[in-house]
Protein backbone atom coordinates (compact mmCIF):
# COMPACT_ATOMS: atom_id res chain seq x y z
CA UNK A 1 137.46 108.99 143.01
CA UNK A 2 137.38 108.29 139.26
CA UNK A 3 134.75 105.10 139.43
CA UNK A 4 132.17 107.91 138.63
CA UNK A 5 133.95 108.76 135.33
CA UNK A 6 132.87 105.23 133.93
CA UNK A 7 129.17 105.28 134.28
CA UNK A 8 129.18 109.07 133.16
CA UNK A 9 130.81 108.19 129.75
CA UNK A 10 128.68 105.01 129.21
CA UNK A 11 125.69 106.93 129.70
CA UNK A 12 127.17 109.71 127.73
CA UNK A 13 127.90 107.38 124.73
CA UNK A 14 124.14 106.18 125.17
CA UNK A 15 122.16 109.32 125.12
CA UNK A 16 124.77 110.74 122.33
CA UNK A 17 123.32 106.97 119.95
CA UNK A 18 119.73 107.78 121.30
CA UNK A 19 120.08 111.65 120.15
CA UNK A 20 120.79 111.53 116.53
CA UNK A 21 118.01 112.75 113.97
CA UNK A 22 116.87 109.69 111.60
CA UNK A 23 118.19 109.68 108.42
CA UNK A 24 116.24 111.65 105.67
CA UNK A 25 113.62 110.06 103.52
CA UNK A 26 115.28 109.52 100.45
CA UNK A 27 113.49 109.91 96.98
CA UNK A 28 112.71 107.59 94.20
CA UNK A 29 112.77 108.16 90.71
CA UNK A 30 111.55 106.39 87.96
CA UNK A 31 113.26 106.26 84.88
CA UNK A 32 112.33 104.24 81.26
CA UNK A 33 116.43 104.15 80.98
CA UNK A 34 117.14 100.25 82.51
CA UNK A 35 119.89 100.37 85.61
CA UNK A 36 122.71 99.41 84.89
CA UNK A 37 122.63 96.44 87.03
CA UNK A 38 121.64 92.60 86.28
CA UNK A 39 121.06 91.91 82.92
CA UNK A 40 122.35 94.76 81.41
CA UNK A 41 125.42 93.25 80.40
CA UNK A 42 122.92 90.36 78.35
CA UNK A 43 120.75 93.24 77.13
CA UNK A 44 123.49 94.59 75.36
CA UNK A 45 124.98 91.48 73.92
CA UNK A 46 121.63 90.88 72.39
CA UNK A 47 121.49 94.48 70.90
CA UNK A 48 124.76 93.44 69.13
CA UNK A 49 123.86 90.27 68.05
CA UNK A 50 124.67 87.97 70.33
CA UNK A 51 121.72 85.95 72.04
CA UNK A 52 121.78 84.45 75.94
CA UNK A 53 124.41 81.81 76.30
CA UNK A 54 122.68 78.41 77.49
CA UNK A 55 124.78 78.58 80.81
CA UNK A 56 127.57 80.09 82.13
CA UNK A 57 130.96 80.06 80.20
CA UNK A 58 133.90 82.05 79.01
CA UNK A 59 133.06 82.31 75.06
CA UNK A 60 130.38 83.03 72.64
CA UNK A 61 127.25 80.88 72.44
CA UNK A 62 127.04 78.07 70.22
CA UNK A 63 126.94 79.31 66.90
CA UNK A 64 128.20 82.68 67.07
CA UNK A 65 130.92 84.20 65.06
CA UNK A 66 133.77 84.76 67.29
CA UNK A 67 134.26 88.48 65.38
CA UNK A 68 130.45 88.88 66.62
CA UNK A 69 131.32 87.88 69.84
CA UNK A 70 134.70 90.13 70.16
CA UNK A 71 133.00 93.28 69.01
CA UNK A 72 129.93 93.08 71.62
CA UNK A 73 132.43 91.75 74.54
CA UNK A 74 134.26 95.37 73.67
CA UNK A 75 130.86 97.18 72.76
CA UNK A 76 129.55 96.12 76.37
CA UNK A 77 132.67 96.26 78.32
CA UNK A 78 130.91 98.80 80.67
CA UNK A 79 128.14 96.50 81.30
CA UNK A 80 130.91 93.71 82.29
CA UNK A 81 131.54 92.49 86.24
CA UNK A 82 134.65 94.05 87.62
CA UNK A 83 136.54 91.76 89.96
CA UNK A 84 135.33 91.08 93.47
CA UNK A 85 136.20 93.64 96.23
């Protein structure tokens, strides 16, 4: 008596995926404000004085005053990676 109640949900569950309305379009914007995304973290370093690092490491570039380097780190905190979710 209930092998009917299977095949009525599955095709239930189908047409319910099937009926859904798209998503909406979703606008773009354009903005001369950079995102703050990749790079923005270097982009600010440089606007405080401190130029690219060669590669990666934990300190200021060669040649940089560490007092340089302390107040940009805290300058571009927001800019920083947070740790990994």
């Amino acid at each position: 008596m209930r092998s009917w109640l299977a095949p009525v949900l599955a095709a239930t569950a189908i047409l319910a995926g099937c009926a859904s309305e798209p998503p909406a379009e979703q606008q773009t914007t354009t903005t001369s404000e950079a995102p703050a995304g990749h790079g923005s973290l270097a982009q600010c370093l440089d606007d405080h004085g401190v130029p690219a690092a060669p590669g990666p490491g934990g300190g200021p570039p060669p040649g940089i005053d560490p007092d340089t380097w302390h107040e940009a780190m805290q300058a571009c905190a927001m800019f920083a990676p947070g740790p990994a979710n």
